[in-house]
Protein backbone atom coordinates (compact mmCIF):
# COMPACT_ATOMS: atom_id res chain seq x y z
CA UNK A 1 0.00 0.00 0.00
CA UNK A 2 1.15 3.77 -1.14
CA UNK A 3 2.28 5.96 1.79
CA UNK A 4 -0.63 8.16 1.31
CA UNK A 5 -3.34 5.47 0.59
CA UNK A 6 -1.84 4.08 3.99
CA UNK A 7 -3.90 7.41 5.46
CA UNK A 8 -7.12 6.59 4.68
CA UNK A 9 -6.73 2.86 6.41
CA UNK A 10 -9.67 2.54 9.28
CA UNK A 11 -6.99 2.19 11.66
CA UNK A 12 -4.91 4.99 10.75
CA UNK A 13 -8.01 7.45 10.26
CA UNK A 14 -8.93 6.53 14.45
CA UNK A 15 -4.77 7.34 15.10
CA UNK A 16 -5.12 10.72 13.30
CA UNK A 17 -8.25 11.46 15.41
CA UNK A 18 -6.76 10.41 18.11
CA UNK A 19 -3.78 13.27 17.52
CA UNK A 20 -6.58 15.99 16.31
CA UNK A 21 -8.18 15.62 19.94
CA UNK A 22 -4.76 16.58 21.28
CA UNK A 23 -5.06 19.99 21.49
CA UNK A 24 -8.74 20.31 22.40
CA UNK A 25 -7.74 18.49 25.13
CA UNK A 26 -5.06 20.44 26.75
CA UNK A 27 -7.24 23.70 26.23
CA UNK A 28 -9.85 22.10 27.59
CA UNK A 29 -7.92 21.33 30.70
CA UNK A 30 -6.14 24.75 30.55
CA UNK A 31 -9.40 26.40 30.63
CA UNK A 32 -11.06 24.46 33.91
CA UNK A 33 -13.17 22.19 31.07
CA UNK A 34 -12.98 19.62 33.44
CA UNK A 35 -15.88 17.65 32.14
CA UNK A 36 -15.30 18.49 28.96
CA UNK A 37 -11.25 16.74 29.17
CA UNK A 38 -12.54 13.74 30.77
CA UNK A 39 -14.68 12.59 27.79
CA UNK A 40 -11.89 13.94 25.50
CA UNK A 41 -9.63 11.84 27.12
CA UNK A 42 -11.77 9.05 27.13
CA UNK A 43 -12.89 9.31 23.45
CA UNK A 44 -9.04 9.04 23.25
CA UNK A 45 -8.86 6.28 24.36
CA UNK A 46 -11.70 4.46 22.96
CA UNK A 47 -10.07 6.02 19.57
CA UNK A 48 -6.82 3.61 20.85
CA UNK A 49 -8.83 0.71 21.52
CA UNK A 50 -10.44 0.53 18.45
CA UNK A 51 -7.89 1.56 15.92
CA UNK A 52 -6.06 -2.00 17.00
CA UNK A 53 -9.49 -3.61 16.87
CA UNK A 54 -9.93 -2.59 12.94
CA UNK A 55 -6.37 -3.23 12.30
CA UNK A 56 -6.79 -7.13 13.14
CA UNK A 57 -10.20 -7.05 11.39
CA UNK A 58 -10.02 -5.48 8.19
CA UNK A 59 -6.06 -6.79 8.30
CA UNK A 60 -5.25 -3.20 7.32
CA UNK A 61 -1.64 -3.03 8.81
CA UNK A 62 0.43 -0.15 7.48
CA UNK A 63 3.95 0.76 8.20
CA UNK A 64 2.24 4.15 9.09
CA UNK A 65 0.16 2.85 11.38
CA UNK A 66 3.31 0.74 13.03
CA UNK A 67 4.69 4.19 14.17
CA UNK A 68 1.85 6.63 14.06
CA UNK A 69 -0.22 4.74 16.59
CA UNK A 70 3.09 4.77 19.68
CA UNK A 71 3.38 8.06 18.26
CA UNK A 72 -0.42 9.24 18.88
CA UNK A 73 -0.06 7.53 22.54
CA UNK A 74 2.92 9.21 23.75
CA UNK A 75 1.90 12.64 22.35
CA UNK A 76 -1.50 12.22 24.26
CA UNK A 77 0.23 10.60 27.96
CA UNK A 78 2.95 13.34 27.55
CA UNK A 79 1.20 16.42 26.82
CA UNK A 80 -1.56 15.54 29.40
CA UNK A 81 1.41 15.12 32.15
CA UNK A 82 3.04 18.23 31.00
CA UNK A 83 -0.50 20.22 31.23
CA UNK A 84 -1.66 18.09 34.45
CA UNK A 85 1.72 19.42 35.89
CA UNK A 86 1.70 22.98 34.75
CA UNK A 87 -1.99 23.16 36.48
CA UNK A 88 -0.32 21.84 39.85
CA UNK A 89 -1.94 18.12 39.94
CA UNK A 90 0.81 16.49 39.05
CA UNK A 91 4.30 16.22 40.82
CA UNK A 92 7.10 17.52 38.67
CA UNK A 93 8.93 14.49 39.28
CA UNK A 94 6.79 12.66 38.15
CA UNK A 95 6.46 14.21 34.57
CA UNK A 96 10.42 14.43 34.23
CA UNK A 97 11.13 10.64 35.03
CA UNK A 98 7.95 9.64 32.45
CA UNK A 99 9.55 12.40 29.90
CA UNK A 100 13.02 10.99 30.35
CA UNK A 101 12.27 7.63 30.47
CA UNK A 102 10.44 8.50 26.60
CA UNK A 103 12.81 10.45 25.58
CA UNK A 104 15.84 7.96 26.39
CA UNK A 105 13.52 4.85 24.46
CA UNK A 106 12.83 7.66 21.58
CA UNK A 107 16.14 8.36 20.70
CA UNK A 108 17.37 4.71 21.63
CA UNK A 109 14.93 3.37 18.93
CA UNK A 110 15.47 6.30 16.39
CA UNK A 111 19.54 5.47 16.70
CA UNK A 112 18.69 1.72 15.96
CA UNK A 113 16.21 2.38 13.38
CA UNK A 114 18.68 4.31 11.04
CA UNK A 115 21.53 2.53 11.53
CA UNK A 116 19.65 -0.85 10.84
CA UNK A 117 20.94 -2.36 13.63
CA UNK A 118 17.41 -3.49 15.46
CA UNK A 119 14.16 -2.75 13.94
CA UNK A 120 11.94 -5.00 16.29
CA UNK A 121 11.57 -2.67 19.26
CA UNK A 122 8.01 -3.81 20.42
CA UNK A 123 7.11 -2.60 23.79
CA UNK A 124 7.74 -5.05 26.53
CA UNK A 125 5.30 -6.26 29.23
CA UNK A 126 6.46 -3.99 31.86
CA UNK A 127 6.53 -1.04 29.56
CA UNK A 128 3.14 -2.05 28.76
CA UNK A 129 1.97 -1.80 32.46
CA UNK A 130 3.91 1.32 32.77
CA UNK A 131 1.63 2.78 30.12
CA UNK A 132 -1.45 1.06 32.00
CA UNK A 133 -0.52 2.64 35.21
CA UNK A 134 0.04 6.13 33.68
CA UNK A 135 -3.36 6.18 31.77
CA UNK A 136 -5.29 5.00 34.98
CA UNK A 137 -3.30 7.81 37.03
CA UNK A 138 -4.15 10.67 34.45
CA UNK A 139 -7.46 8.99 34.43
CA UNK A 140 -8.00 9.50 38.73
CA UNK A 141 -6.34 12.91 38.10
CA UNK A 142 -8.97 13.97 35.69
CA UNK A 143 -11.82 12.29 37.60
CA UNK A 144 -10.86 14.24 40.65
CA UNK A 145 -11.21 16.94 38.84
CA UNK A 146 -14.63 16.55 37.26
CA UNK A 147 -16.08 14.79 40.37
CA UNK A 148 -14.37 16.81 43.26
CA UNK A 149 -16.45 15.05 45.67
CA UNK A 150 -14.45 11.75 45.50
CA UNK A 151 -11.91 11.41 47.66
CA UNK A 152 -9.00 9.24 45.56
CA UNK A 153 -6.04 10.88 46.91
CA UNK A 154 -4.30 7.98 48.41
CA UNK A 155 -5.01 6.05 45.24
CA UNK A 156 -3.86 9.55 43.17
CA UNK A 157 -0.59 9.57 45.00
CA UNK A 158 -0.11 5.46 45.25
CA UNK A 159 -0.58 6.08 41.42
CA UNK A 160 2.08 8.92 41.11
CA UNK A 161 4.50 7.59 42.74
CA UNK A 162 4.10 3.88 41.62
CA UNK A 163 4.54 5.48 37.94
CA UNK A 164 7.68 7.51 39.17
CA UNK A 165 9.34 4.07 39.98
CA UNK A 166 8.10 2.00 36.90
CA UNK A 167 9.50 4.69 34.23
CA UNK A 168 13.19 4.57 35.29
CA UNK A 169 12.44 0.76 35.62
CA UNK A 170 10.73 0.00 32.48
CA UNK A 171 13.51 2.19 30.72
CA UNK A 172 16.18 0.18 32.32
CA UNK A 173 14.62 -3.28 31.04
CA UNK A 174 14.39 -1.67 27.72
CA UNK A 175 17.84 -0.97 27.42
CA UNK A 176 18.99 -5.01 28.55
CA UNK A 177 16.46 -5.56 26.20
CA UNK A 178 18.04 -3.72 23.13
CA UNK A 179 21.66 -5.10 24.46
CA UNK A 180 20.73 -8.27 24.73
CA UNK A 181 19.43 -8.16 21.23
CA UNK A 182 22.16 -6.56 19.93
CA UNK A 183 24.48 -9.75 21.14
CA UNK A 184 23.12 -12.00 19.34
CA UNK A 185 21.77 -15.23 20.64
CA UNK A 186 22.78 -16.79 23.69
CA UNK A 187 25.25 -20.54 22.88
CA UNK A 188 23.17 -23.09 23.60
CA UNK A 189 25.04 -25.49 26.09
CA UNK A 190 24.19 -29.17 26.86
């Protein structure tokens, strides 16, 4: 498939929506929307859950979509840490460690991918419940702030900080991941 037939793919249409709703978001949460974030946020997210749902079922897989969905995932988690931050509900900590522990995997894969050294840099299962943990933290964040009347601040902070330990983690695996990898594999003995 053309690079720009790849666009109009089911899956890659729900990724591109998923990147328009950006910026609504963060002015929506810049401007005290509250209500109005959550079901951005939300239709985000349904948005994510279904562009890998048409992928498998119209088998519409596009190198596109291969990078524009992590893409559209990072640019939402990031930018809504960055805002949540700015508006004082999120430790700074906790939005530099998730930042850097992108960042570091960003230019670690970019580096790999144009030198052809490793092109298979699937996420792994912790960086997969590193993502889960972040997007049901920004999710308690934002509920607090729609619903003020629930009271989730132990869960809010157990949240925080339990995502302020899995990025450096998950970032570290990642990297014994790509050296490992990079070696080769492992002589069997026996």
């Amino acid at each position: 498939m053309n690079f720009l037939r790849q666009f109009r793919a089911a899956p890659n249409l729900l990724t591109l929506l998923r990147l328009f709703i950006i910026p609504f978001l963060i002015i929506a949460v810049l401007d005290g929307r509250h209500t109005l974030a959550f079901g951005l946020f939300v239709l985000a997210g349904f948005s994510d859950g279904l562009d890998g749902m048409a992928a498998r079922l119209t088998k519409q897989y596009t190198r596109l979509g291969l990078y524009l969905d992590p893409i559209a995932d990072k640019l939402l988690l990031s930018t809504l840490f960055v805002v949540l931050t700015h508006m004082g509900q999120i430790p700074r900590y906790v939005t530099v460690l998730v930042f850097s522990r992108d960042l570091g995997i960003l230019l670690i894969a970019t580096l790999l991918f144009a030198t052809g050294t490793l092109r298979d840099f699937r996420p792994s299962l912790l960086g997969k419940f590193n993502t889960l943990v972040q997007i049901v933290g920004l999710t308690v964040v934002l509920v607090e702030q729609v619903w003020p009347s629930v009271d989730a601040l132990m869960l809010r902070v157990w949240l925080l900080r339990s995502i302020a330990w899995l990025a450096p983690i998950s970032a570290a695996q990642y990297a014994w991941i790509v050296v490992r990898r990079m070696s080769g594999p492992e002589p069997t003995t026996g």
